[in-house]
PDB file of N, CA and C in Angstrom:
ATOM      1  N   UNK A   1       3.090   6.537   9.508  1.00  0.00           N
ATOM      2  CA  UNK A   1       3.427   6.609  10.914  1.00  0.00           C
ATOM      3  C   UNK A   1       2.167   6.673  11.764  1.00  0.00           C
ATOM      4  N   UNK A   2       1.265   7.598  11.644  1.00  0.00           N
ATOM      5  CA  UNK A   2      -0.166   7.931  12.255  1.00  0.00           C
ATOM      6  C   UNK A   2      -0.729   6.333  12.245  1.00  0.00           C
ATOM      7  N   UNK A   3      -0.883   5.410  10.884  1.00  0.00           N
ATOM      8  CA  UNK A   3      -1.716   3.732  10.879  1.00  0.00           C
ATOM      9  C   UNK A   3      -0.966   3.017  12.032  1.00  0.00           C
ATOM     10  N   UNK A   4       0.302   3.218  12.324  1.00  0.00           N
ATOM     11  CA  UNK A   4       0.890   2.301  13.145  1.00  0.00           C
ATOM     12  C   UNK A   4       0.941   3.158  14.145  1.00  0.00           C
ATOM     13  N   UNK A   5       0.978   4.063  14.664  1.00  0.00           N
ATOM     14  CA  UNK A   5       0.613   4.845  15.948  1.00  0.00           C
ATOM     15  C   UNK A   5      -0.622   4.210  16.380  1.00  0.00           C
ATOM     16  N   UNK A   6      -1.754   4.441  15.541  1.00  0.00           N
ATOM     17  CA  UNK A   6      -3.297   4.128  15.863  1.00  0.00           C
ATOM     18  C   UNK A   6      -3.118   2.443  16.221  1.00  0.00           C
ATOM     19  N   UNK A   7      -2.513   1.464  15.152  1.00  0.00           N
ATOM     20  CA  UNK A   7      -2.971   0.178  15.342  1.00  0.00           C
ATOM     21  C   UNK A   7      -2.367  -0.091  16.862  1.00  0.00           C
ATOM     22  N   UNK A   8      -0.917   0.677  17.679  1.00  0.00           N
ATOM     23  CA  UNK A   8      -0.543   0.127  18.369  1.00  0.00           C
ATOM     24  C   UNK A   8      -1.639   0.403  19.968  1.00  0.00           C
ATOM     25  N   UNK A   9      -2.201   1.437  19.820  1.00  0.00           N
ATOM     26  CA  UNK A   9      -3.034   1.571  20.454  1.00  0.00           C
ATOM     27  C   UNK A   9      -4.311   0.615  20.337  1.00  0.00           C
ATOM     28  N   UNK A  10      -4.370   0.205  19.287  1.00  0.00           N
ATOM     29  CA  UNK A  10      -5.738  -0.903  19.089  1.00  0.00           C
ATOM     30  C   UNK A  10      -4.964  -2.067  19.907  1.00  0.00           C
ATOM     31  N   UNK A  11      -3.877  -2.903  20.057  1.00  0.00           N
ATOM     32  CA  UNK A  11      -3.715  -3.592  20.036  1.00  0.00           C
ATOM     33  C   UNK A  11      -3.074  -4.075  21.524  1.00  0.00           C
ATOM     34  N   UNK A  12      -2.616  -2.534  22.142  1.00  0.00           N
ATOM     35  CA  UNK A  12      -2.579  -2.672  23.921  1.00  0.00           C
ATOM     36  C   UNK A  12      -3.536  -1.903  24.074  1.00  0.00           C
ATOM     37  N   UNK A  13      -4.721  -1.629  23.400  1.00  0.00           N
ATOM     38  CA  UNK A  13      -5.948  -1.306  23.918  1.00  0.00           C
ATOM     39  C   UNK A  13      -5.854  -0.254  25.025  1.00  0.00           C
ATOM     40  N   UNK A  14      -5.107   0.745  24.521  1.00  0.00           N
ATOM     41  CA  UNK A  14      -5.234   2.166  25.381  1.00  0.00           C
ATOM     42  C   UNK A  14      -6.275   2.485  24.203  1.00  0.00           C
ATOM     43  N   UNK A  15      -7.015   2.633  23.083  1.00  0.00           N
ATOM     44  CA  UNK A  15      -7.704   3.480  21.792  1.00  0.00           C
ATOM     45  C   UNK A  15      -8.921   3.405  22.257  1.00  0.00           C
ATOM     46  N   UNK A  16      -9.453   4.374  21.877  1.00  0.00           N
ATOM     47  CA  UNK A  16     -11.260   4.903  21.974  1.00  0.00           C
ATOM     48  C   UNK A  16     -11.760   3.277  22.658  1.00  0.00           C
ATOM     49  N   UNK A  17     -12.787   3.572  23.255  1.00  0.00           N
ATOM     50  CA  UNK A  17     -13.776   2.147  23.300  1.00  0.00           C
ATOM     51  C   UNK A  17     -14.485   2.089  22.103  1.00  0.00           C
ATOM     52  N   UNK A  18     -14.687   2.713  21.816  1.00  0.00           N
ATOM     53  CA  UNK A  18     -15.279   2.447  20.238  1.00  0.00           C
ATOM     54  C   UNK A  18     -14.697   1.495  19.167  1.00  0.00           C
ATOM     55  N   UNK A  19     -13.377   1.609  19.286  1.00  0.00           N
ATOM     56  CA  UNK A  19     -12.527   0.861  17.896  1.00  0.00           C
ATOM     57  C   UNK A  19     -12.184  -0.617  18.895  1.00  0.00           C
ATOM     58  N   UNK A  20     -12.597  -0.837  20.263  1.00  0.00           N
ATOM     59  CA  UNK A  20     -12.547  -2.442  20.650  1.00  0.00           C
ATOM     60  C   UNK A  20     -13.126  -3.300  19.694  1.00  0.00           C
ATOM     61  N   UNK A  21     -13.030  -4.699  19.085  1.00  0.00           N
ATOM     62  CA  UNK A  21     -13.028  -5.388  18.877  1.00  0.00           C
ATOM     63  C   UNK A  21     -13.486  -5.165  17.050  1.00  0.00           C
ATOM     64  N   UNK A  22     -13.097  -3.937  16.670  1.00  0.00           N
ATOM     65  CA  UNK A  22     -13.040  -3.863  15.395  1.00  0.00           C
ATOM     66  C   UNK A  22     -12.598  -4.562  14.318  1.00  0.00           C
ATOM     67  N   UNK A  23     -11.286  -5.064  15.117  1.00  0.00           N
ATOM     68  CA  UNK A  23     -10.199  -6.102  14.343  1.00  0.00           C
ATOM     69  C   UNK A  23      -9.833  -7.181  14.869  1.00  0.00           C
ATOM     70  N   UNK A  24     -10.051  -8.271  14.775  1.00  0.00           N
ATOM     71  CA  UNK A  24      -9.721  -9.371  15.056  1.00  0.00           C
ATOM     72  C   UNK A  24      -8.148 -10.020  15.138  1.00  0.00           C
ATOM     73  N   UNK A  25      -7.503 -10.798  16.163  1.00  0.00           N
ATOM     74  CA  UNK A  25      -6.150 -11.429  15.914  1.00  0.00           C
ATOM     75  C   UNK A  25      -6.699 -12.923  15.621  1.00  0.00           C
ATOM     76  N   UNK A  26      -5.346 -13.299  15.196  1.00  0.00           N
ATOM     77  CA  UNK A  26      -5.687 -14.620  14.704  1.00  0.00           C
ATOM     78  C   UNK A  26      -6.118 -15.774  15.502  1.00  0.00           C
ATOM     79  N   UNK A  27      -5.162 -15.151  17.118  1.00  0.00           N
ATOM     80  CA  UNK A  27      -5.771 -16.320  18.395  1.00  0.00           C
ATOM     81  C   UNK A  27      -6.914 -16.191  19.043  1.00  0.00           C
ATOM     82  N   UNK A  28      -7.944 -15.261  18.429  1.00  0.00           N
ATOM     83  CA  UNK A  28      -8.851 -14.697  18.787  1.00  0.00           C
ATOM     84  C   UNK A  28     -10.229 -15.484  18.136  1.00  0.00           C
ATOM     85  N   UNK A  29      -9.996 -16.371  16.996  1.00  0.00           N
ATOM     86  CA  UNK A  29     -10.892 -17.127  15.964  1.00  0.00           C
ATOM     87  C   UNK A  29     -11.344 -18.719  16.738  1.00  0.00           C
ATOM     88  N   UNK A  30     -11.905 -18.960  16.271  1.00  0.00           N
ATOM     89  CA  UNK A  30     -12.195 -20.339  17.081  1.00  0.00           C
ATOM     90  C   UNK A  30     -11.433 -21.426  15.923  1.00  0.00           C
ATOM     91  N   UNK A  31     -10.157 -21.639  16.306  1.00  0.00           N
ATOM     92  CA  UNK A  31      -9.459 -22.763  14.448  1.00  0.00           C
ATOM     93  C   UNK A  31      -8.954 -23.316  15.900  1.00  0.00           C
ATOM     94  N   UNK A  32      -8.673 -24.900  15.587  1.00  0.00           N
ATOM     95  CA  UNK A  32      -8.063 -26.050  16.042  1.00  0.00           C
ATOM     96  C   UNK A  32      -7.122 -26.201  16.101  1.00  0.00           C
ATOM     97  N   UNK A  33      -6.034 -25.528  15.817  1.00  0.00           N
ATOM     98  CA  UNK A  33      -4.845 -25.406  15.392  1.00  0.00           C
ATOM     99  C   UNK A  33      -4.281 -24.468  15.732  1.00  0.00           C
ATOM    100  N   UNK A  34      -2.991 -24.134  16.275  1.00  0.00           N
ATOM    101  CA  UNK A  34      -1.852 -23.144  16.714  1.00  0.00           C
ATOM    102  C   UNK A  34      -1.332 -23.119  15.424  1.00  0.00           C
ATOM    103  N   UNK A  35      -1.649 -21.527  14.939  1.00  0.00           N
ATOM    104  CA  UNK A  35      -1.120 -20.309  13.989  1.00  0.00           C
ATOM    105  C   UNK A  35       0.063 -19.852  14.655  1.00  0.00           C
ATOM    106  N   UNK A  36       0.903 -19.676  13.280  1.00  0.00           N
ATOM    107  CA  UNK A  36       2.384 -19.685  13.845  1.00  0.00           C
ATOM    108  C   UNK A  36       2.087 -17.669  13.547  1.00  0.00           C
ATOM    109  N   UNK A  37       1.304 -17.556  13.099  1.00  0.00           N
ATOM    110  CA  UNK A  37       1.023 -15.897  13.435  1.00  0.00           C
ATOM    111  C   UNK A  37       0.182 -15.756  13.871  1.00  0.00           C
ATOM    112  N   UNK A  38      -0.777 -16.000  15.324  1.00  0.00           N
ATOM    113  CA  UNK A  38      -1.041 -15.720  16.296  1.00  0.00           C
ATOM    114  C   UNK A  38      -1.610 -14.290  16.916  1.00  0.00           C
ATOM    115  N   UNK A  39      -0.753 -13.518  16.702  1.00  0.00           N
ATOM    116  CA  UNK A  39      -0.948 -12.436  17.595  1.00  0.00           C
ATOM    117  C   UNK A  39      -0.569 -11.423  16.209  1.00  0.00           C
ATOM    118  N   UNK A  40      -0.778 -11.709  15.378  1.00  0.00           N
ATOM    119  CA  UNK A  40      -1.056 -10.683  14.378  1.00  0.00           C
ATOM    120  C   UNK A  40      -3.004 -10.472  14.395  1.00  0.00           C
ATOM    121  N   UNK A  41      -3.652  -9.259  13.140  1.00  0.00           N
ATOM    122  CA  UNK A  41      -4.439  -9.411  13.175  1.00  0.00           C
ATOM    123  C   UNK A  41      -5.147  -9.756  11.837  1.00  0.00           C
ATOM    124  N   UNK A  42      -5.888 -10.506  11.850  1.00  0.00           N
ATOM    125  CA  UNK A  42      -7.136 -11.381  10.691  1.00  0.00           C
ATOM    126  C   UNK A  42      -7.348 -10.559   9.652  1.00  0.00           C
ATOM    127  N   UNK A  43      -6.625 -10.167   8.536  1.00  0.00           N
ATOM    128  CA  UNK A  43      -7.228  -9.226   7.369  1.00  0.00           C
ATOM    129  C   UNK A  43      -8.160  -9.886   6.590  1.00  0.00           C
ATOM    130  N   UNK A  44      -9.358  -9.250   6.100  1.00  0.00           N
ATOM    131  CA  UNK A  44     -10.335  -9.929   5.159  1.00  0.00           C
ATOM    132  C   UNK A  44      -9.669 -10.242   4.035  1.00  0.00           C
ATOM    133  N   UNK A  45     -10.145 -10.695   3.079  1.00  0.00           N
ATOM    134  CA  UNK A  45      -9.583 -10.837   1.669  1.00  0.00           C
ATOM    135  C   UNK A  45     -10.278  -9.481   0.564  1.00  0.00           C
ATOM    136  N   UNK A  46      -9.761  -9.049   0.503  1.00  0.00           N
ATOM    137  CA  UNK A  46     -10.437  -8.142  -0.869  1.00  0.00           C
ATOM    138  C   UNK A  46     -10.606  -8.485  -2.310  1.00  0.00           C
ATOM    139  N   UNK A  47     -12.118  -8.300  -2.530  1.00  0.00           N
ATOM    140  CA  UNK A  47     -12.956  -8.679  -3.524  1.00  0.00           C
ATOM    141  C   UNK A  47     -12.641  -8.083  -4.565  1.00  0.00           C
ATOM    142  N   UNK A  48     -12.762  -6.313  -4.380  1.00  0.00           N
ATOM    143  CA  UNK A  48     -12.482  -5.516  -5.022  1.00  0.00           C
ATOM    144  C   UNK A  48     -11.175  -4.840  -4.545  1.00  0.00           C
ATOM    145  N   UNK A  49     -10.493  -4.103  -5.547  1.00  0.00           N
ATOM    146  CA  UNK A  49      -9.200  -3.603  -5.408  1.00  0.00           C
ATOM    147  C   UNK A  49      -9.454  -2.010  -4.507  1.00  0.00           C
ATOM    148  N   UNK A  50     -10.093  -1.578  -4.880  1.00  0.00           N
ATOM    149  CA  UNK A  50     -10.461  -0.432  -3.902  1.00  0.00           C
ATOM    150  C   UNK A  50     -10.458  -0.705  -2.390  1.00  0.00           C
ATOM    151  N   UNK A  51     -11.121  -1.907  -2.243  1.00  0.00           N
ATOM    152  CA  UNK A  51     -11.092  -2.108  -0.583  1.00  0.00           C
ATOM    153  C   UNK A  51     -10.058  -2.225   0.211  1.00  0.00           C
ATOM    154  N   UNK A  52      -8.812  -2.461  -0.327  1.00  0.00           N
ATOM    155  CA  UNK A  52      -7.422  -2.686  -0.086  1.00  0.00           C
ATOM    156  C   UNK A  52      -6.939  -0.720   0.404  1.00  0.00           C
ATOM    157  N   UNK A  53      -7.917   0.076  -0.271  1.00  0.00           N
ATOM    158  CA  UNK A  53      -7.434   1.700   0.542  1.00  0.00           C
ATOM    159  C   UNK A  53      -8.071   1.810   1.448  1.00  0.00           C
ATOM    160  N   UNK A  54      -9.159   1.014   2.062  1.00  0.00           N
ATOM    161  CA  UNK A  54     -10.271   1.455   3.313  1.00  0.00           C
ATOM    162  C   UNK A  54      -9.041   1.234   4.680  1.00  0.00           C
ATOM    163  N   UNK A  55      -9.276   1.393   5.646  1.00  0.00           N
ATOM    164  CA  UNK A  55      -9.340   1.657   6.994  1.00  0.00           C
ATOM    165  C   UNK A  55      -9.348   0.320   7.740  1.00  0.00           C
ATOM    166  N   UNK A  56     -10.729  -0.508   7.238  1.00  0.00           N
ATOM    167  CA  UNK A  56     -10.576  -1.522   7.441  1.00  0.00           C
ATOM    168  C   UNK A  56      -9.709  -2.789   7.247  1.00  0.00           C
ATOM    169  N   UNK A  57      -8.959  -2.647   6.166  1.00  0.00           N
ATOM    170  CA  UNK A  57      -7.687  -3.331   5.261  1.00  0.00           C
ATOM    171  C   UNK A  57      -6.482  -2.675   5.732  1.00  0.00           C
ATOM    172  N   UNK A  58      -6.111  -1.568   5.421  1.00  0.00           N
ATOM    173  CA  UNK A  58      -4.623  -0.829   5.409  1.00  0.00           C
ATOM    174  C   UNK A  58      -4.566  -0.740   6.835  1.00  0.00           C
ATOM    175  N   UNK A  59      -4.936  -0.878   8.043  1.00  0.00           N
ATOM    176  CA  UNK A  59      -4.576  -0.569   9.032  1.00  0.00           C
ATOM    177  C   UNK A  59      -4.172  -1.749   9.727  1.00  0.00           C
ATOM    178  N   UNK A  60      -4.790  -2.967   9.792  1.00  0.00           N
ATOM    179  CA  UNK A  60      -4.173  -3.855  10.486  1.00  0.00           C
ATOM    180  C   UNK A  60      -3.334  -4.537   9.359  1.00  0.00           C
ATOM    181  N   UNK A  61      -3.243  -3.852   7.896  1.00  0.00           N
ATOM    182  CA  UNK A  61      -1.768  -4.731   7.092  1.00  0.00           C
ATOM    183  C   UNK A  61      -0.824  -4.200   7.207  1.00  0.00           C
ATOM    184  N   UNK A  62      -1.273  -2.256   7.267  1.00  0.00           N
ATOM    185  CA  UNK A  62       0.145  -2.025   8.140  1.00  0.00           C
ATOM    186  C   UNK A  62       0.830  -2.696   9.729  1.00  0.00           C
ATOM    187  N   UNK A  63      -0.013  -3.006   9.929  1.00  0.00           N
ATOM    188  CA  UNK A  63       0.444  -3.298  11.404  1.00  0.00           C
ATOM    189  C   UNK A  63       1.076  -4.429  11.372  1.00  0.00           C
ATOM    190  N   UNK A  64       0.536  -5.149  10.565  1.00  0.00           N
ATOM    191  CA  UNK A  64       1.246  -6.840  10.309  1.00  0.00           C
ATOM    192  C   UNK A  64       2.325  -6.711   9.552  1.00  0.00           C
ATOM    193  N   UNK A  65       2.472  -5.591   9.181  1.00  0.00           N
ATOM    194  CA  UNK A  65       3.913  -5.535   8.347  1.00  0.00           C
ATOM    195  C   UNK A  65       4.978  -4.866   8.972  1.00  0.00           C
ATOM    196  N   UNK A  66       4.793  -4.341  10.102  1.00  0.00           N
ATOM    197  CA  UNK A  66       5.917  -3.516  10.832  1.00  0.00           C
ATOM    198  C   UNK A  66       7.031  -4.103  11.519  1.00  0.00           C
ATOM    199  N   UNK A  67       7.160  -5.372  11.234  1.00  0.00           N
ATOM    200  CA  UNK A  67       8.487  -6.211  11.925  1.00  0.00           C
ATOM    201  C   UNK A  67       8.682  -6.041  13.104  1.00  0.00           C
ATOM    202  N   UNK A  68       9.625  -5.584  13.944  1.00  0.00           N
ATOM    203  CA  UNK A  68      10.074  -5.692  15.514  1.00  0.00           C
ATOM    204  C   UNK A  68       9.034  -4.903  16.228  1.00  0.00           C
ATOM    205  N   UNK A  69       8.191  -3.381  15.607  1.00  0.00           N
ATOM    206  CA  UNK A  69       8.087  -2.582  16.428  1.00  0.00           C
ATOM    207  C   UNK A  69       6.398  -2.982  17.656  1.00  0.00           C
ATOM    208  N   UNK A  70       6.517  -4.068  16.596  1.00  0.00           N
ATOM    209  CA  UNK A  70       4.802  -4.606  17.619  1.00  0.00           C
ATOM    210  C   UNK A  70       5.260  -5.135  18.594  1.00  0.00           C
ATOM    211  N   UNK A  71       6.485  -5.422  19.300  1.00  0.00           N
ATOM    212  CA  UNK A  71       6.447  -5.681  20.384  1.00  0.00           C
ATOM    213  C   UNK A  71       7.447  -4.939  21.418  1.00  0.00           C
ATOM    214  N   UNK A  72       6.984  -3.559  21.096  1.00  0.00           N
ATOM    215  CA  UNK A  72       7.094  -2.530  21.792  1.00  0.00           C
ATOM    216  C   UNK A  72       5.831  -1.912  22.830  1.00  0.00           C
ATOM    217  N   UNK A  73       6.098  -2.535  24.020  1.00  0.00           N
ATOM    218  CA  UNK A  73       4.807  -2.233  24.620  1.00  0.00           C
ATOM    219  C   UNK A  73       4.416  -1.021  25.175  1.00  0.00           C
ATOM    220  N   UNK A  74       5.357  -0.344  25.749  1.00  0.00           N
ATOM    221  CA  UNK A  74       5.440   0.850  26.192  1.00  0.00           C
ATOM    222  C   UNK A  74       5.677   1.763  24.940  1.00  0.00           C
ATOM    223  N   UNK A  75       4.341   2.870  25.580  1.00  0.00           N
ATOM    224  CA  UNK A  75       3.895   4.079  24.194  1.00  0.00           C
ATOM    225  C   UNK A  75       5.376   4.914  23.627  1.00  0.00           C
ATOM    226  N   UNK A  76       6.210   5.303  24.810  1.00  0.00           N
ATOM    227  CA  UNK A  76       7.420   6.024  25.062  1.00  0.00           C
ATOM    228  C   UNK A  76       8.875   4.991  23.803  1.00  0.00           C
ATOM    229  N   UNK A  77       9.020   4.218  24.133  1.00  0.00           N
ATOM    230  CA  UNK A  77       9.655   3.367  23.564  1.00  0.00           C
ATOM    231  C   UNK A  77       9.356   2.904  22.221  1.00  0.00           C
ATOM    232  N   UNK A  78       8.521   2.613  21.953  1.00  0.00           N
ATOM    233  CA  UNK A  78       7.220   2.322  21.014  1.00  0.00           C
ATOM    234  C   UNK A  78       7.392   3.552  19.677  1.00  0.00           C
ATOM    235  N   UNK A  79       7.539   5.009  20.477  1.00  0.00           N
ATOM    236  CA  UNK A  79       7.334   5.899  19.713  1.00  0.00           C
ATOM    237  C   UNK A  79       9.082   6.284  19.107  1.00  0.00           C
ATOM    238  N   UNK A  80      10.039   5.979  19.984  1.00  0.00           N
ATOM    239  CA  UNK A  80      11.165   6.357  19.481  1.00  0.00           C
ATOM    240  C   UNK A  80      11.863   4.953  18.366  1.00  0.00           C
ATOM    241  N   UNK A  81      11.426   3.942  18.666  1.00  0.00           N
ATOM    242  CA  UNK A  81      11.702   2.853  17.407  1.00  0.00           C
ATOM    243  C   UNK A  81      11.179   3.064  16.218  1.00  0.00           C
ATOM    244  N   UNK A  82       9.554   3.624  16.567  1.00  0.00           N
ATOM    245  CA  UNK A  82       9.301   3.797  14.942  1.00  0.00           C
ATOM    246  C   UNK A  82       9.647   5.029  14.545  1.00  0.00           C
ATOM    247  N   UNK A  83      10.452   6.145  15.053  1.00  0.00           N
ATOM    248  CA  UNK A  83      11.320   7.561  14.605  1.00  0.00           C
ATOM    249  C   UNK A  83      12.657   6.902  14.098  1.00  0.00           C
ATOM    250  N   UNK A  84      13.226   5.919  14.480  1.00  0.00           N
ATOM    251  CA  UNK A  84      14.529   5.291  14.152  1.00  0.00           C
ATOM    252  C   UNK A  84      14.405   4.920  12.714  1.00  0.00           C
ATOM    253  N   UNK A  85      12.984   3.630  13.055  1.00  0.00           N
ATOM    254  CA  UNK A  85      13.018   3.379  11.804  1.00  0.00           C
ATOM    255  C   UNK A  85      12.484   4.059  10.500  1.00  0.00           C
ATOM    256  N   UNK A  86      11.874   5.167  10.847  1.00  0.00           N
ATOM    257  CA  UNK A  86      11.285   5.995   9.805  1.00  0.00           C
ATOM    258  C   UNK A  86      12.520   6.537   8.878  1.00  0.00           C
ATOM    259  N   UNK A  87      13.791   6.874   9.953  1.00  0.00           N
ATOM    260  CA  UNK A  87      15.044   7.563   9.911  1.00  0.00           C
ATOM    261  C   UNK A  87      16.134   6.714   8.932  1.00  0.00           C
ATOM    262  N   UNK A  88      15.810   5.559   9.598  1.00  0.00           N
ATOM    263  CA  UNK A  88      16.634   4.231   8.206  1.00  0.00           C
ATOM    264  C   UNK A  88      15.893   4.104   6.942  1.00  0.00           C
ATOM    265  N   UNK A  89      14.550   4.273   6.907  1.00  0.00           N
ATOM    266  CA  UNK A  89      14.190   4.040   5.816  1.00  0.00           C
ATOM    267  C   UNK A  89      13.939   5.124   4.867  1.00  0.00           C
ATOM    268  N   UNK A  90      13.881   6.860   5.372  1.00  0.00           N
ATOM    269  CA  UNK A  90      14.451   7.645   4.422  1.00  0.00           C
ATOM    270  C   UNK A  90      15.925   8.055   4.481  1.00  0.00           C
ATOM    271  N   UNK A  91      16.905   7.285   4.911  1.00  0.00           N
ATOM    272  CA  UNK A  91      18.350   7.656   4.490  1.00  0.00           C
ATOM    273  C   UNK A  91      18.766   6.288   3.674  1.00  0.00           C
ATOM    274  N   UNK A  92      17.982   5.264   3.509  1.00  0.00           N
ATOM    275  CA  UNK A  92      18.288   4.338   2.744  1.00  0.00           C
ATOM    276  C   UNK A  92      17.712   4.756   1.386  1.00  0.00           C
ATOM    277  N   UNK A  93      16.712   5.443   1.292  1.00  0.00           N
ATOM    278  CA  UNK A  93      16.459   5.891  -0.117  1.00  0.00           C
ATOM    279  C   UNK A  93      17.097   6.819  -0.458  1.00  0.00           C
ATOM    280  N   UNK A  94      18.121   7.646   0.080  1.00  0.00           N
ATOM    281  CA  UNK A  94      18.652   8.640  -0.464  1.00  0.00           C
ATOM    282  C   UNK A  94      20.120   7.936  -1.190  1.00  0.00           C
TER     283      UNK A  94
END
C-alpha cells in the first residue's frame, strides 16, 4: 500500500523535489512510435535477481501493476479505492 501511495505521488508530482525525474514514463523517451502503454513508467531490465527488491524496480512495477487505481487523480479518492481494493483482495483469500 505505502509503494503505491508513494508512486502516486511521483506521478501527479505532489512527492519531494528530490524523487522528480527519478523514473521515467514511456512518453517521456525519445521512440518514433506511439506506445500503447504510454503513461506507464520505463522499468530497467534486471541483470541480477536481487535488483528486482531495490526501490528502483519494485516501485514503478508496482505501480504498473495496479490496474484502475492510476487514474485516480485526486489524493482523497485515490486513497479510498486502494482501501476497497486492499479489502477485495484480503476477503478473496479468505
Amino acid at each position: 500500500m505505502s509503494k503505491i501511495n508513494f508512486m502516486h505521488s511521483v506521478y501527479y508530482e505532489y512527492c519531494p523535489k528530490s524523487f522528480f525525474n527519478t523514473w521515467t514514463k514511456n512518453n517521456e523517451r525519445n521512440l518514433n512510435q506511439n506506445l500503447r502503454n504510454d503513461d506507464l513508467f520505463m522499468i530497467p531490465n534486471p541483470k541480477i535477481e536481487f535488483f528486482k527488491k531495490l526501490p528502483i524496480y519494485s516501485l514503478p512495477l508496482e505501480w504498473n501493476n495496479s490496474g484502475d487505481l492510476k487514474f485516480y487523480g485526486n489524493t482523497i479518492t485515490f486513497k479510498h479505492a486502494l482501501r476497497e481494493a486492499m479489502f477485495e483482495e484480503v476477503s478473496g483469500e479468505i
